[in-house]
N, C-alpha and C. Protein backbone atom coordinates (compact mmCIF):
# COMPACT_ATOMS: atom_id res chain seq x y z
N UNK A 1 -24.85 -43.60 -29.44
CA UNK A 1 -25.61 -42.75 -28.55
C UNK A 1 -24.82 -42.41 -27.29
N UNK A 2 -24.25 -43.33 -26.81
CA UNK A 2 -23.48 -42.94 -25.56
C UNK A 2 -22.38 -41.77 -25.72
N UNK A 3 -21.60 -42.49 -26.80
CA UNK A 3 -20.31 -40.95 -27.48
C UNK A 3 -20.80 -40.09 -27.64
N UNK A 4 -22.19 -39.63 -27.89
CA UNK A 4 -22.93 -38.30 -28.05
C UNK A 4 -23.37 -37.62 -26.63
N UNK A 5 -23.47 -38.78 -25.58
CA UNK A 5 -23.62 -38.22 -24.49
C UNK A 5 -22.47 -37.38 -23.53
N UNK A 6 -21.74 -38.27 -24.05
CA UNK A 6 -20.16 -38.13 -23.51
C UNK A 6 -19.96 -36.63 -23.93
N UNK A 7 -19.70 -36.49 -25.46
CA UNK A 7 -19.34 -35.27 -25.74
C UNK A 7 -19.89 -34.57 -25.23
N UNK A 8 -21.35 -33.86 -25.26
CA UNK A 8 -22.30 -33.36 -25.06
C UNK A 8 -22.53 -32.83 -23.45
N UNK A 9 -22.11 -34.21 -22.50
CA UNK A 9 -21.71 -33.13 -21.18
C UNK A 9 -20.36 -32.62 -21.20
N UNK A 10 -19.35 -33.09 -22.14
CA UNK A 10 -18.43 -32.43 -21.73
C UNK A 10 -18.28 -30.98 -22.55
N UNK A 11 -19.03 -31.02 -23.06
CA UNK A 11 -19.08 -29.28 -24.09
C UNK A 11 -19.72 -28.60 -23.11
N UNK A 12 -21.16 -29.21 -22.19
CA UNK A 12 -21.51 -28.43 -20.89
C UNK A 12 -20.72 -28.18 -20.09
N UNK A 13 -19.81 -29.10 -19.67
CA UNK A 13 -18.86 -28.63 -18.85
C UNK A 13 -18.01 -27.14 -19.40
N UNK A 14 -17.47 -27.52 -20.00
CA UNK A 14 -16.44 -26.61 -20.80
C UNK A 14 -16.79 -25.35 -21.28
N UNK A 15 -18.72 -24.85 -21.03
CA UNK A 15 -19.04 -23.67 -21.57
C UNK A 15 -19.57 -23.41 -20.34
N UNK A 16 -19.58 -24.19 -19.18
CA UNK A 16 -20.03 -23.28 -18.11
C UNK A 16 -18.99 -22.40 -17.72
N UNK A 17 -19.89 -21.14 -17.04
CA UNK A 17 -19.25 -19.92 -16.16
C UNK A 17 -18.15 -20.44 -15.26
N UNK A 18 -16.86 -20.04 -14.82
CA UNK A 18 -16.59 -20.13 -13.67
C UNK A 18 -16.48 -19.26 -12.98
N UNK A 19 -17.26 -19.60 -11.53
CA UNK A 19 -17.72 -18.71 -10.57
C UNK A 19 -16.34 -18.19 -9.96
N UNK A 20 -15.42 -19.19 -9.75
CA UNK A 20 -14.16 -18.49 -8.85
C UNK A 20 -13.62 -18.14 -9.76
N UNK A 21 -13.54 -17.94 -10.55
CA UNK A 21 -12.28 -17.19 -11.68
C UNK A 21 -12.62 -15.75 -10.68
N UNK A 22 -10.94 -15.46 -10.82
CA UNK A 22 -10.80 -13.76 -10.32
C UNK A 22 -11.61 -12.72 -10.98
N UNK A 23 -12.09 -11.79 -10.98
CA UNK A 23 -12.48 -10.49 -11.34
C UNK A 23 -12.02 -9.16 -10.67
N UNK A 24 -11.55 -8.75 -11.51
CA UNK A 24 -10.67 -6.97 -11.15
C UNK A 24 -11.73 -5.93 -10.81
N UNK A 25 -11.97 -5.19 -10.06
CA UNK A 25 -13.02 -3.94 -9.95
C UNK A 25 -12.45 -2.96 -9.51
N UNK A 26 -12.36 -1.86 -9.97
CA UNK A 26 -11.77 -0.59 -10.40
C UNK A 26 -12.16 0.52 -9.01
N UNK A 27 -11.32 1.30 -8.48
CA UNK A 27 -11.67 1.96 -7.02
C UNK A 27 -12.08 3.10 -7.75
N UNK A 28 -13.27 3.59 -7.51
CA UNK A 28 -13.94 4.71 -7.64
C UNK A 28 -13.13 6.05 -6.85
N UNK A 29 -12.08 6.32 -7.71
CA UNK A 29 -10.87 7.47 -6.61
C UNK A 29 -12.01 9.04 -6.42
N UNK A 30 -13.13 8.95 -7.33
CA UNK A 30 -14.24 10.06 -6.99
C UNK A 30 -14.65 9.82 -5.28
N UNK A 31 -15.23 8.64 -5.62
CA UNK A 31 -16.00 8.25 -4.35
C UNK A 31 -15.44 7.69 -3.10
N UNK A 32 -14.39 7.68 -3.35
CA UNK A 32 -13.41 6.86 -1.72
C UNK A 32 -12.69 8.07 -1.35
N UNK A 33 -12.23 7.92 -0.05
CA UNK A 33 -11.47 8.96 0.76
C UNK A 33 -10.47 8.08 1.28
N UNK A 34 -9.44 8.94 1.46
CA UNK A 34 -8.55 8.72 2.73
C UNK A 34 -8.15 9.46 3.65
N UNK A 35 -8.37 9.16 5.13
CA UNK A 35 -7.87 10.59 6.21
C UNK A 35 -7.18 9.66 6.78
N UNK A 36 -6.38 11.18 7.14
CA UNK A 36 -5.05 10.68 8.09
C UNK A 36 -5.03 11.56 9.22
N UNK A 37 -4.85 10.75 10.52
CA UNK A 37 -4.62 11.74 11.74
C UNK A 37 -3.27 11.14 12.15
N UNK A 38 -2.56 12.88 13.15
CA UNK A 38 -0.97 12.38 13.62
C UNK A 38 -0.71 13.26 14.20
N UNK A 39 -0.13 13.03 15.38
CA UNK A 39 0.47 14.23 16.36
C UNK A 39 1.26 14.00 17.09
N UNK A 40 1.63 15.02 18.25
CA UNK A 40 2.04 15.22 19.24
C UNK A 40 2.30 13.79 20.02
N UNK A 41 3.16 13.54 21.20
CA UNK A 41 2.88 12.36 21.89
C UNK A 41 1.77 13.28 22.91
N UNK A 42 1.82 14.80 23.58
CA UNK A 42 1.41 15.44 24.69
C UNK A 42 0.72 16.39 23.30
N UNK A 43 -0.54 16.12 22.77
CA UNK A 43 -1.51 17.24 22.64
C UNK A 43 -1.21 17.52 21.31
N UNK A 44 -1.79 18.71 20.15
CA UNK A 44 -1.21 18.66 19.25
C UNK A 44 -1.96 17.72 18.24
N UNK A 45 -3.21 17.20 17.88
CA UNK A 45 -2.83 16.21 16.72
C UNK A 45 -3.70 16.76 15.93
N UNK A 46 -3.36 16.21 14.81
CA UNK A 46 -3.95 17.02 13.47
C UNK A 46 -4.20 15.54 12.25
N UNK A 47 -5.45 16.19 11.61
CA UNK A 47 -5.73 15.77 10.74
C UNK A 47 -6.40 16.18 9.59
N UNK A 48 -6.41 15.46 8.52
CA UNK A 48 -6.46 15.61 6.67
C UNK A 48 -6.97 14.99 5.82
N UNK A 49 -6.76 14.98 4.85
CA UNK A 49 -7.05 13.84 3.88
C UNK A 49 -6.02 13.39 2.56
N UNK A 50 -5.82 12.32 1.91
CA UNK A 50 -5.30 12.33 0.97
C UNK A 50 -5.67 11.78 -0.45
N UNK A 51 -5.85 12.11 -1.60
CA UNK A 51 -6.34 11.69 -2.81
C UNK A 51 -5.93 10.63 -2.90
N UNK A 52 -6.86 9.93 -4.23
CA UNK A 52 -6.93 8.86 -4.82
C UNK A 52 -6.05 8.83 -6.18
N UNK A 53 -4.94 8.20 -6.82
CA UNK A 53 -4.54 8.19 -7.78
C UNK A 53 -5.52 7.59 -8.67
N UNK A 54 -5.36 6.13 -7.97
CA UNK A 54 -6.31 5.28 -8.79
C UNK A 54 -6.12 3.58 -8.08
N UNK A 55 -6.39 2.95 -8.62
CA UNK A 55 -6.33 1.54 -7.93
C UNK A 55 -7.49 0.48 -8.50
N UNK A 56 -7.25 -0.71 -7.80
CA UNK A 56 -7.93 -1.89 -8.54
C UNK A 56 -8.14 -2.78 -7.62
N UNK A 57 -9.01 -3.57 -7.13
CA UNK A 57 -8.72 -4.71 -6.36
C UNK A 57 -9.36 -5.65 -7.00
N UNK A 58 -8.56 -7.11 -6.86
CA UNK A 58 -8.97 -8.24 -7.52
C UNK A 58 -9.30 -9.31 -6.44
N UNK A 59 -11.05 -9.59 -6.59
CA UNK A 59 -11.39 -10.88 -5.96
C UNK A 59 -11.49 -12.09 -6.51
N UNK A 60 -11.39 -13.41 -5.79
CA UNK A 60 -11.70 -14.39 -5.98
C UNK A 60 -12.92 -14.85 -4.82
N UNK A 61 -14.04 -15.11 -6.16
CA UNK A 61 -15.04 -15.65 -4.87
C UNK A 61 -15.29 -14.45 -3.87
N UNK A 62 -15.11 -14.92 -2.11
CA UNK A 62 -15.62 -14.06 -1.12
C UNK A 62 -14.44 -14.09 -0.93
N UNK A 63 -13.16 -13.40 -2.06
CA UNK A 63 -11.49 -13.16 -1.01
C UNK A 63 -10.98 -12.05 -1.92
N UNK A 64 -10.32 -11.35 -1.08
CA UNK A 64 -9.55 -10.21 -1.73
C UNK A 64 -8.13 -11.25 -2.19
N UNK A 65 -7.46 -11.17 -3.60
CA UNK A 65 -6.64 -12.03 -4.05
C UNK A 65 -5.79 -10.83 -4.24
N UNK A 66 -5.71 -9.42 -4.21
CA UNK A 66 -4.55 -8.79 -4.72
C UNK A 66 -5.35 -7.42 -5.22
N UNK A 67 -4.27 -6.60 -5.05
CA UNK A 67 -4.72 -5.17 -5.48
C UNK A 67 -3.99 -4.17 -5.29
N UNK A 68 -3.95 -2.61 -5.91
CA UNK A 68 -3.30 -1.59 -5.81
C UNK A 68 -3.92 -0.51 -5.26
N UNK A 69 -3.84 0.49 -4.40
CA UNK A 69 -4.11 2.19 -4.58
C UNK A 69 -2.63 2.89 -4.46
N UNK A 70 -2.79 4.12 -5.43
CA UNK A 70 -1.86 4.52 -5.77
C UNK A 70 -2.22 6.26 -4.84
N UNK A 71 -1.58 6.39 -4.29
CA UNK A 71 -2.04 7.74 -3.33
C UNK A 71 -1.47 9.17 -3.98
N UNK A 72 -2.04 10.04 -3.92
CA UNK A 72 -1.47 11.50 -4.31
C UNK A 72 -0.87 12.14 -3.58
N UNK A 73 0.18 11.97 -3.16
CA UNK A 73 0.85 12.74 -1.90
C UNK A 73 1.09 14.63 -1.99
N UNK A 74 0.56 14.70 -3.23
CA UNK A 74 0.54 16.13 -3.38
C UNK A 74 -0.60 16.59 -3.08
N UNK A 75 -1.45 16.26 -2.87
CA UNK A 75 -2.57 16.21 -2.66
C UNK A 75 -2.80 16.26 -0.76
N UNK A 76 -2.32 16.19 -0.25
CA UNK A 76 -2.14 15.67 1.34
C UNK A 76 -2.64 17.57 1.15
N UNK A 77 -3.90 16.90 2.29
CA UNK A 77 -4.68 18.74 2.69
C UNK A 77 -4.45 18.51 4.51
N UNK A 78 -4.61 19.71 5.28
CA UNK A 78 -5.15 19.19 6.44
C UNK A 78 -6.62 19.82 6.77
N UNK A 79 -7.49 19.40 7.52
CA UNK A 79 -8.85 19.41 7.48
C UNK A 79 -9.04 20.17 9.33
N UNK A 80 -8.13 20.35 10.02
CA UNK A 80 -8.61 20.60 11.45
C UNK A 80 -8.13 22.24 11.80
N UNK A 81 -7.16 22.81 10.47
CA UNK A 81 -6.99 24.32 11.12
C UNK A 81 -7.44 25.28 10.05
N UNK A 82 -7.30 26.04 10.52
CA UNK A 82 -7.38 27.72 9.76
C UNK A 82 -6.98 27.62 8.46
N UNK A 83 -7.11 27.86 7.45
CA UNK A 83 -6.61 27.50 6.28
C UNK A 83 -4.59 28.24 6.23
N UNK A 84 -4.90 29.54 6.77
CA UNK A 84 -3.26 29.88 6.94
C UNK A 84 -2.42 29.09 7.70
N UNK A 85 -2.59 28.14 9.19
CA UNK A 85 -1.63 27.54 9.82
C UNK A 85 -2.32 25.89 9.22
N UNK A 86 -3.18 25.44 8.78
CA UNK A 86 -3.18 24.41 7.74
C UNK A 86 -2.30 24.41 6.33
N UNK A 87 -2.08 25.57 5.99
CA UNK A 87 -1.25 25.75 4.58
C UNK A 87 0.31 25.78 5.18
N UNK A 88 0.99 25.80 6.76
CA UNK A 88 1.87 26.14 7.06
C UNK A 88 2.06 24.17 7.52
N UNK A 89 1.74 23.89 8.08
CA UNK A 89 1.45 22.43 8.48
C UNK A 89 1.79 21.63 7.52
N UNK A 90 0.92 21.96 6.15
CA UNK A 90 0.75 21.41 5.18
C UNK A 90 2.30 21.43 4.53
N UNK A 91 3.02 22.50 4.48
CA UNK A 91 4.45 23.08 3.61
C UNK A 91 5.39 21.86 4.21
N UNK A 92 5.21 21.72 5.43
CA UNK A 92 6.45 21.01 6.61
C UNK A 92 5.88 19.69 6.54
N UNK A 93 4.71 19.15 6.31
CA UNK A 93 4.21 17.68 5.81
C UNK A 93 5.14 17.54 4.45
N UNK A 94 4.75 18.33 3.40
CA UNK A 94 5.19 17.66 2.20
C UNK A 94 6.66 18.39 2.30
N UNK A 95 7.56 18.90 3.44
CA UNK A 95 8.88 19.08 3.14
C UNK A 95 9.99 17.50 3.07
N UNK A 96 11.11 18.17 2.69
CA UNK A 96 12.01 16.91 3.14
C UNK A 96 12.01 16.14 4.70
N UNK A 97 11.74 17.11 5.84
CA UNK A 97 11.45 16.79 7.42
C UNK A 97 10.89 15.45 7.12
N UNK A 98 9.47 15.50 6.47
CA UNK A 98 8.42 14.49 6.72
C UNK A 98 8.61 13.67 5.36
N UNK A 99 7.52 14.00 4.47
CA UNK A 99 7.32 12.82 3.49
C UNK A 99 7.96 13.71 1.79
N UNK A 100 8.51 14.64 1.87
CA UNK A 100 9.18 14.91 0.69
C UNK A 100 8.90 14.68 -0.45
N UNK A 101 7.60 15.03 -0.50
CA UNK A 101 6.33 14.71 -1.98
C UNK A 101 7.24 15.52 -3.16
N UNK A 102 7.90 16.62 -2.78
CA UNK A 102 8.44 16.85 -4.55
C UNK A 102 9.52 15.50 -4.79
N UNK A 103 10.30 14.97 -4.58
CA UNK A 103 11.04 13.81 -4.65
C UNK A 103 9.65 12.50 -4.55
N UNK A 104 8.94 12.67 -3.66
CA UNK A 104 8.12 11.24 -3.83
C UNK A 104 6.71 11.61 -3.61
N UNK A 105 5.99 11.93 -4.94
CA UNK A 105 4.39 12.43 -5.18
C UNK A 105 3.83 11.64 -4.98
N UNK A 106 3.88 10.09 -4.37
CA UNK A 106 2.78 8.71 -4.67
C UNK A 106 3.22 7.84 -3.78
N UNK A 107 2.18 7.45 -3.09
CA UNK A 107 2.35 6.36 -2.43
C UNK A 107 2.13 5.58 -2.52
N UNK A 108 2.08 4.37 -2.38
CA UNK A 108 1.19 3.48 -2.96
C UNK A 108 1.47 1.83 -1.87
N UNK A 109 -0.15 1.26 -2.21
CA UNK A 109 -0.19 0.30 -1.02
C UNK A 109 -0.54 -1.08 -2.28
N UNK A 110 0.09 -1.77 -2.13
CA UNK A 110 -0.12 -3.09 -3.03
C UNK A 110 -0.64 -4.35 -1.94
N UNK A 111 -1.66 -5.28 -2.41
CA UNK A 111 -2.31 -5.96 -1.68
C UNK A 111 -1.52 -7.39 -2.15
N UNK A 112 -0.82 -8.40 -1.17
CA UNK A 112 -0.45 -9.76 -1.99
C UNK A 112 -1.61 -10.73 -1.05
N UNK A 113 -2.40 -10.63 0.02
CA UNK A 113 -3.64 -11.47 -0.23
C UNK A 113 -4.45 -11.00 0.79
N UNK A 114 -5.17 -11.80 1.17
CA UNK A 114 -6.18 -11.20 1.66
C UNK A 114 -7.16 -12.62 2.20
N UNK A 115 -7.71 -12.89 3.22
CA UNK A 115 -8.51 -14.18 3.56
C UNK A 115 -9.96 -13.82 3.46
N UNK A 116 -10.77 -15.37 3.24
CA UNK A 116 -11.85 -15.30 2.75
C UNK A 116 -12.62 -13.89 4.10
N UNK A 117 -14.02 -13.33 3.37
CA UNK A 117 -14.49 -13.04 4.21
C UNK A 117 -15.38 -13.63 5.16
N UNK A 118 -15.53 -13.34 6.50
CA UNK A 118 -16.31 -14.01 7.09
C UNK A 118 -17.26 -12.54 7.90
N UNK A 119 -18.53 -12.88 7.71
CA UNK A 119 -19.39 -11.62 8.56
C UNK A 119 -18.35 -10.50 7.96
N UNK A 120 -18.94 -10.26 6.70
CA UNK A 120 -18.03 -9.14 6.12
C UNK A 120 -16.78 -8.41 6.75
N UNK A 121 -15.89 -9.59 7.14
CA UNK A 121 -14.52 -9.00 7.65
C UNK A 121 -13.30 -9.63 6.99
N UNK A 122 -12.69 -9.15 7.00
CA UNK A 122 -11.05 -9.99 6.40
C UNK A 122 -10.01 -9.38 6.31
N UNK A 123 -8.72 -10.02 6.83
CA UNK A 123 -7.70 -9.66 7.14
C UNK A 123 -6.60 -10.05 5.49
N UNK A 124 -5.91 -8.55 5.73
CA UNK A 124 -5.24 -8.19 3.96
C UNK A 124 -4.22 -8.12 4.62
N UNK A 125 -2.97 -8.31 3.98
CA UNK A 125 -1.44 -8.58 4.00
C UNK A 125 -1.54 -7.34 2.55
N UNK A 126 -0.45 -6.66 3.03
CA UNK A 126 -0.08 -5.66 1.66
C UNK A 126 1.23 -5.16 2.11
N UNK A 127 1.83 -4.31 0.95
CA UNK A 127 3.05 -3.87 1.12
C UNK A 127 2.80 -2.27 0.97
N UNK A 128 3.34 -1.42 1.52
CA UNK A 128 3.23 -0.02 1.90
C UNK A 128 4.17 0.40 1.38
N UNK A 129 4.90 1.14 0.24
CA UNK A 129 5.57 2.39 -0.31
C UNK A 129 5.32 3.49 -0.15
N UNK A 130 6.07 4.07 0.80
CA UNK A 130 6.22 5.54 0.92
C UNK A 130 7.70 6.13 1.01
N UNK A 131 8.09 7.52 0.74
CA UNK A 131 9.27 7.87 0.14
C UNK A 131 10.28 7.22 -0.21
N UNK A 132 9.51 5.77 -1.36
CA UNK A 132 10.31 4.93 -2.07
C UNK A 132 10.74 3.40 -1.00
N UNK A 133 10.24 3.79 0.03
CA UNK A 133 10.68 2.57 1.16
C UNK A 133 9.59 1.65 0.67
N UNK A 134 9.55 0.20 1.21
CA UNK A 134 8.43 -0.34 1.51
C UNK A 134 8.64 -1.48 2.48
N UNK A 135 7.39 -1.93 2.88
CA UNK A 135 7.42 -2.43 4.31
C UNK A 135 6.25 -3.03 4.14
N UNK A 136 6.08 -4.41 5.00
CA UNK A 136 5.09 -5.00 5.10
C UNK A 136 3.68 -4.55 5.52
N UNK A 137 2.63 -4.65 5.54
CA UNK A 137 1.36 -4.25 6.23
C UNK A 137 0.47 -5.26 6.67
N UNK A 138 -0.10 -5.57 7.77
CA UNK A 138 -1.17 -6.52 8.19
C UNK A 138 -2.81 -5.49 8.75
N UNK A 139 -4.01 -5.56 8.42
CA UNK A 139 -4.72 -4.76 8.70
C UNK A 139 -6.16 -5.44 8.31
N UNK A 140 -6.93 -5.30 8.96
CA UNK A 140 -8.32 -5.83 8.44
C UNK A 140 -9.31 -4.71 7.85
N UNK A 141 -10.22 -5.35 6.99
CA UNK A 141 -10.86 -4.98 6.29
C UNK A 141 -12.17 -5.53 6.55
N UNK A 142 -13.64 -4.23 6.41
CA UNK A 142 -15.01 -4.72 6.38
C UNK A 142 -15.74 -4.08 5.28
N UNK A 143 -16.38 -4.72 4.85
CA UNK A 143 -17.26 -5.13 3.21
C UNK A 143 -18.75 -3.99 3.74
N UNK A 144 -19.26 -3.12 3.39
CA UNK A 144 -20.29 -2.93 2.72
C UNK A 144 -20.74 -2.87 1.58
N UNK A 145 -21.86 -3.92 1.28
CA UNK A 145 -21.46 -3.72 -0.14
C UNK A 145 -20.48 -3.41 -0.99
N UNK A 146 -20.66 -1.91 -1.71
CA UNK A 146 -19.79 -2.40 -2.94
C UNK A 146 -18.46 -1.20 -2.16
N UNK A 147 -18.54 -1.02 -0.85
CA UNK A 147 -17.56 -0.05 0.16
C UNK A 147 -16.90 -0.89 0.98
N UNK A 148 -15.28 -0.62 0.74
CA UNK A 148 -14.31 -2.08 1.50
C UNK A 148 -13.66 -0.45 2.58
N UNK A 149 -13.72 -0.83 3.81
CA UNK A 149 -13.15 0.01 4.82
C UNK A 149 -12.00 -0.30 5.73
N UNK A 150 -11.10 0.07 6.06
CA UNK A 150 -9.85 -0.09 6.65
C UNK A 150 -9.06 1.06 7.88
N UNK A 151 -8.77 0.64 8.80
CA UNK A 151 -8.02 1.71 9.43
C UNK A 151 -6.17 1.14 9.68
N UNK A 152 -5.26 1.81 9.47
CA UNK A 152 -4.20 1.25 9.13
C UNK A 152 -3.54 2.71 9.99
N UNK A 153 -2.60 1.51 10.82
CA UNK A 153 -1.73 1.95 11.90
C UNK A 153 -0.52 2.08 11.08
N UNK A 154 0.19 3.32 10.57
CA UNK A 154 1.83 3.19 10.17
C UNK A 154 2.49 3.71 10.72
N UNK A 155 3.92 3.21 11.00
CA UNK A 155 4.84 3.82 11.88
C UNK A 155 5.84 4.30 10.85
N UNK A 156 5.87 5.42 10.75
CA UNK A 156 6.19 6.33 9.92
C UNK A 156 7.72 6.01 10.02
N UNK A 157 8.21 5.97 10.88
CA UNK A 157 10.04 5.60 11.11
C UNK A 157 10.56 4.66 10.21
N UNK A 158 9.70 3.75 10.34
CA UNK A 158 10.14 2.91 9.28
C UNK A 158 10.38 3.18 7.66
N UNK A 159 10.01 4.25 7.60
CA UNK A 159 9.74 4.62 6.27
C UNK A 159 10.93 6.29 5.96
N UNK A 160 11.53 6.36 6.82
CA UNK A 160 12.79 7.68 6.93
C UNK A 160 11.91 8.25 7.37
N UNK A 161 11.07 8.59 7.94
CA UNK A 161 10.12 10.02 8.25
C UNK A 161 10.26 10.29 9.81
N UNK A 162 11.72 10.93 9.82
CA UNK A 162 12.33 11.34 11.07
C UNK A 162 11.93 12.50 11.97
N UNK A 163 11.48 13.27 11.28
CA UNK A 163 11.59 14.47 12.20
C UNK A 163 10.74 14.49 13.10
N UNK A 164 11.41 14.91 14.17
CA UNK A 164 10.14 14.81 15.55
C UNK A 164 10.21 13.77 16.01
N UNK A 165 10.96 12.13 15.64
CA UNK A 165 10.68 11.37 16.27
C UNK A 165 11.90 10.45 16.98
N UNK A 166 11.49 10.15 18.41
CA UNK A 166 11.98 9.60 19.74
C UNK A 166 12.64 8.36 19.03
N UNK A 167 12.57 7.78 17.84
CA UNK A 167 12.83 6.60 17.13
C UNK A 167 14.82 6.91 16.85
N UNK A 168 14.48 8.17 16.45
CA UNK A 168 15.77 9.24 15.91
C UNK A 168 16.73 9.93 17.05
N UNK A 169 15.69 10.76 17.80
CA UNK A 169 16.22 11.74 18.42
C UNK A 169 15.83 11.61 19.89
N UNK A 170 16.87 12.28 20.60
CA UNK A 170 16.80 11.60 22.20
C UNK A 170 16.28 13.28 22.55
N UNK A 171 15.57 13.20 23.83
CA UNK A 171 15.15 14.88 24.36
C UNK A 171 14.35 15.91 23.74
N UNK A 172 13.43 14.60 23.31
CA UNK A 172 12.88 15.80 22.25
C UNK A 172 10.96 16.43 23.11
N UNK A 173 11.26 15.83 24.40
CA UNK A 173 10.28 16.14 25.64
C UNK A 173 8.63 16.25 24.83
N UNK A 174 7.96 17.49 25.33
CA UNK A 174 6.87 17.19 24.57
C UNK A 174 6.71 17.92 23.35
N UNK A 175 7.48 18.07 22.77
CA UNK A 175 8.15 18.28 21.09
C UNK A 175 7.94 16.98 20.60
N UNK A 176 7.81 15.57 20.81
CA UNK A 176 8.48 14.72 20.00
C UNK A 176 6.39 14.18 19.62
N UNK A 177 7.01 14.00 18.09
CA UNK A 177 5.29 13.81 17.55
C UNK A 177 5.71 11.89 17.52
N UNK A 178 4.52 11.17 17.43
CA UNK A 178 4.25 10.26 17.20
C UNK A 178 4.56 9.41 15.82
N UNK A 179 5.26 8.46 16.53
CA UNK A 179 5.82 7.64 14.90
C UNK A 179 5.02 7.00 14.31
N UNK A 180 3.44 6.49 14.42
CA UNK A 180 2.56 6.01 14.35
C UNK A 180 1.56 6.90 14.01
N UNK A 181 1.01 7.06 12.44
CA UNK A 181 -0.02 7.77 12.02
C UNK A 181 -1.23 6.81 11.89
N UNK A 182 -2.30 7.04 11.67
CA UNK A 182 -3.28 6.45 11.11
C UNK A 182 -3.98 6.39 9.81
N UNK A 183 -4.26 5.90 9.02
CA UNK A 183 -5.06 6.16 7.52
C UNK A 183 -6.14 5.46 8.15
N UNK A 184 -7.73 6.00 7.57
CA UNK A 184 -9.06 5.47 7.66
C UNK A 184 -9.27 5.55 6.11
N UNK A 185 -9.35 4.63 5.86
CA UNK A 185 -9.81 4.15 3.94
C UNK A 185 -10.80 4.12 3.60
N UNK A 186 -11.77 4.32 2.67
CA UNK A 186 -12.96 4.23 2.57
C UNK A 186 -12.98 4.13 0.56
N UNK A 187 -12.74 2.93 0.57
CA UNK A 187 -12.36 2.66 -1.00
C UNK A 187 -14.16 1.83 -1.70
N UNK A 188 -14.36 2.63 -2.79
CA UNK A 188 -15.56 2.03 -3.70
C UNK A 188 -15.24 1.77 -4.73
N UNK A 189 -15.71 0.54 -4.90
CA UNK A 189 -15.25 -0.07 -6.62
C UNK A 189 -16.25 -0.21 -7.23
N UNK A 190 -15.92 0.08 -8.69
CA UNK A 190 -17.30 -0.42 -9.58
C UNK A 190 -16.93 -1.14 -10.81
């Protein structure tokens, strides 16, 4: 009777759920956005949006453990002018000057962790690829429900994206744009 007990919790053991095992959930690239604002140091700033390739993020428990979005850099619109000096904006964004989307169509941000959440907040460590560079990222993140939100400071220099910037070029007075863009994320998984 006892060896029957024995076995018997240990088959319970062994067929229960585990709760922390990771689970992958898929970014709804319909339903998430990304905008980006960037300008001038003196006046000048402009902003857009950029598509969703696709992406995944994997939790453990209440922690982001790892994840991808893959960005459409062909896709980069701007949202604040006229559609003719937005389509002119737009030409000199995706030229070689800036981010040189015919050579590099995708960006992409890979997540290596992420800390538990607390009061739906948590701070993600990821790596940033853009025109093939990549570079570390530190940035926090807040949970609504099934909507994870982010605003992410990049300093574009780091990444070759010279033109216009004081990082590069000396005298460039109030000509010289800001090496520091912003992304506001608004990623849904299901």
């Amino acid at each position: 009777m006892k060896h029957y007990f024995f076995a018997l919790t240990a088959a319970l053991f062994l067929v229960q759920p585990n709760f922390s095992a990771a689970q992958k959930a898929t970014i709804d690239a319909q339903s998430s956005t990304v905008e980006w604002a960037a300008g001038k140091i003196v006046g000048g700033d402009h902003n857009g949006t950029i598509g969703i390739n696709k992406g995944s993020i994997v939790f453990e428990g209440d922690q982001i453990k790892s994840g991808s979005v893959a960005l459409d850099m062909t896709s980069m619109a701007n949202t604040d002018l006229s559609p003719e000096y937005g389509a002119k904006l737009m030409g000199h964004l995706k030229s070689p000057d800036f981010f040189d989307v015919a050579s590099h169509p995708t960006a992409t941000l890979v997540i290596n962790e992420g800390s538990t959440f607390k009061k739906n907040k948590a701070t993600v460590k990821a790596n940033a690829t853009i025109k093939g560079i990549t570079k570390p990222l530190e940035f926090e993140v807040t949970r609504n429900g099934n909507a994870y939100e982010a605003t992410i400071e990049i300093d574009r220099s780091q990444f070759d994206v010279r033109y216009g910037s004081n990082s590069f070029f000396n005298n460039l007075g109030d000509q010289a744009i800001r090496d520091i863009f912003v992304m506001t994320v608004h990623l849904e998984v299901k």
